[in-house]
C-alpha atoms as a PDB file:
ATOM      1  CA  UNK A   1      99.230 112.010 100.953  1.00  0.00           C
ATOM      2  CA  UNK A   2     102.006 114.299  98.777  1.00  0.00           C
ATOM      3  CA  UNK A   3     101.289 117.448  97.479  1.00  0.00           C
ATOM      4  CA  UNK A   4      99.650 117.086  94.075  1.00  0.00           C
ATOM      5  CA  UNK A   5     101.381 119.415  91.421  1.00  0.00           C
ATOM      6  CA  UNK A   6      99.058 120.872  88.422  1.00  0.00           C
ATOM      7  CA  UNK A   7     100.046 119.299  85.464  1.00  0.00           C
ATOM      8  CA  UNK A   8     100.910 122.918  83.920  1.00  0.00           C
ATOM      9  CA  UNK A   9     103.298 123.303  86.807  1.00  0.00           C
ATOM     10  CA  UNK A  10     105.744 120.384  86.097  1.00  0.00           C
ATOM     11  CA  UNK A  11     108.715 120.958  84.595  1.00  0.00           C
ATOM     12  CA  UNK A  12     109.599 120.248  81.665  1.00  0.00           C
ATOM     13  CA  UNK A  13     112.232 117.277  82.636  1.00  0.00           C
ATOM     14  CA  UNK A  14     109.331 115.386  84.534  1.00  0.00           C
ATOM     15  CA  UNK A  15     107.075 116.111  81.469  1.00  0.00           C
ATOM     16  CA  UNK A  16     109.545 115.031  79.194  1.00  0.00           C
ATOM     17  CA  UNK A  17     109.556 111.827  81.604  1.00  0.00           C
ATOM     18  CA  UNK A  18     105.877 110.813  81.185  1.00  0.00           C
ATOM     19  CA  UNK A  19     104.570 108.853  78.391  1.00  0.00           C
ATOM     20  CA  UNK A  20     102.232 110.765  76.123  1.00  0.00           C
ATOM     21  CA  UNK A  21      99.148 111.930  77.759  1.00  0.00           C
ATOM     22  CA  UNK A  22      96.103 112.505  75.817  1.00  0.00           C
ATOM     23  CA  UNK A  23      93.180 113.997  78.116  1.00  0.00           C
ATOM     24  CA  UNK A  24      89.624 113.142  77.111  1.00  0.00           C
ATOM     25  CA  UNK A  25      87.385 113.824  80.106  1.00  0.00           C
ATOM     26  CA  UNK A  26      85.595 112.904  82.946  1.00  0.00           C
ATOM     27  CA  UNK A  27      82.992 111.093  84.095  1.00  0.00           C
ATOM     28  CA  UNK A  28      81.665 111.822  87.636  1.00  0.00           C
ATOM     29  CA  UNK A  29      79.416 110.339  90.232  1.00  0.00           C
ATOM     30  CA  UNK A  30      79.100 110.591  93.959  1.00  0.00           C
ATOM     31  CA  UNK A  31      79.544 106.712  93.467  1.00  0.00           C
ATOM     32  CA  UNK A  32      83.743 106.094  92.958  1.00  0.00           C
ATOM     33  CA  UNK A  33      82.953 102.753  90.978  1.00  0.00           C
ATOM     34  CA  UNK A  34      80.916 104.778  88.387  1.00  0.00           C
ATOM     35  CA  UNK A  35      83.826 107.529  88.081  1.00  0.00           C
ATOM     36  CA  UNK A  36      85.711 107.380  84.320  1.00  0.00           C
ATOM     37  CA  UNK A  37      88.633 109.119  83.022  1.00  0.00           C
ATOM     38  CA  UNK A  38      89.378 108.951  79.225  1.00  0.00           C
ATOM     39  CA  UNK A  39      92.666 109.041  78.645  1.00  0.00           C
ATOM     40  CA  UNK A  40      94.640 107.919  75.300  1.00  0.00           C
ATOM     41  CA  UNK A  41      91.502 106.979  73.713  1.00  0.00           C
ATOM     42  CA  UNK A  42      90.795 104.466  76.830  1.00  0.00           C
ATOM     43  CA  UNK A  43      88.283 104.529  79.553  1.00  0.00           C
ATOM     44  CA  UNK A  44      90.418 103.609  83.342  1.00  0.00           C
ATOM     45  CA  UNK A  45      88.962 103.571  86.774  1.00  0.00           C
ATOM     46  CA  UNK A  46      90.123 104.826  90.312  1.00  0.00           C
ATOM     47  CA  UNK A  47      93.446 102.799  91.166  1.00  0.00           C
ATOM     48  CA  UNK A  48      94.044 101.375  87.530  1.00  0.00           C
ATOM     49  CA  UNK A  49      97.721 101.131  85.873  1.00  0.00           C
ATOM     50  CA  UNK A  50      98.178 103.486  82.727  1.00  0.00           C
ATOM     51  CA  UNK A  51     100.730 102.353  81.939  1.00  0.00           C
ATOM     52  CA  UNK A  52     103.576 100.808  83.904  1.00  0.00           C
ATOM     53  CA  UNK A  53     104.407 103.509  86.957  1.00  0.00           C
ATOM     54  CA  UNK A  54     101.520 105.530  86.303  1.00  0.00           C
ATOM     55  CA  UNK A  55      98.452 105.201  87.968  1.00  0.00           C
ATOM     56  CA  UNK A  56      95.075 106.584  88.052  1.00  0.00           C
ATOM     57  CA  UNK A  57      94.636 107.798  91.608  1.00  0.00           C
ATOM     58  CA  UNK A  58      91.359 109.584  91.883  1.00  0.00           C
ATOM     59  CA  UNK A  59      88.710 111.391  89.470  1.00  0.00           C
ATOM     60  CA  UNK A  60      87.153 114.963  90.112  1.00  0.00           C
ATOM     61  CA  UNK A  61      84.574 116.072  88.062  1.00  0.00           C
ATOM     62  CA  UNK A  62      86.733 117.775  85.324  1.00  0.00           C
ATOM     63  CA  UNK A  63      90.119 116.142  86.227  1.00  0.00           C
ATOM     64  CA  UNK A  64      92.157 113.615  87.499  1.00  0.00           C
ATOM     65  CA  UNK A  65      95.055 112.897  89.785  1.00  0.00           C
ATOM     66  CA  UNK A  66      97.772 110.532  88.826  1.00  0.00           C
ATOM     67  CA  UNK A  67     100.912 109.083  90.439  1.00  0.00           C
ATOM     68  CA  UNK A  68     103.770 108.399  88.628  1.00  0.00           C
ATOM     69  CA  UNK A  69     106.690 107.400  90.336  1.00  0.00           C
ATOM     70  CA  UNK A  70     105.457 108.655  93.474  1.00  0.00           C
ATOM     71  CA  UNK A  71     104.932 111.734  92.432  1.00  0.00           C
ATOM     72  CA  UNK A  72     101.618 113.332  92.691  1.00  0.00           C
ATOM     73  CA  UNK A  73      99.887 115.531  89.356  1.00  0.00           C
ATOM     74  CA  UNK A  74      96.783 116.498  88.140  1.00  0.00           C
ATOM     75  CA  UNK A  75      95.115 116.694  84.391  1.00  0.00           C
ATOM     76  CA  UNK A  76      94.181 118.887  82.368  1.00  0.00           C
END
């Protein structure tokens, strides 16, 4: 899989790129279908669509990595 950039390391042009991105939390479990990331005021699961070209990849216990236009970043 690519590299996955911190989302504190993009620049600001691919920042400026993403729709707003309002981080909530985590939930964890050992079990991926019990895994939740708030984001925006929503709840979305491994391998949902954010929004169109953004996806929600995977879900660690205090962050998240998502791919948006094939590129690779995690929150916070």
């Amino acid at each position: 899989p690519a590299a996955v950039t911190p989302w504190r390391d993009l620049t600001e042009a691919q920042r400026r790129d993403l729709p707003a991105l309002a981080f909530g939390g985590t939930v964890y479990s050992d079990q991926r279908s019990a895994r939740m990331l708030v984001l925006n005021g929503r709840v979305f699961r491994e391998g949902e669509t954010i929004v169109p070209d953004l996806v929600l990849e995977e879900i660690g216990p205090r962050s998240a990595v998502l791919r948006w236009r094939g590129e690779r970043f995690s929150l916070p």
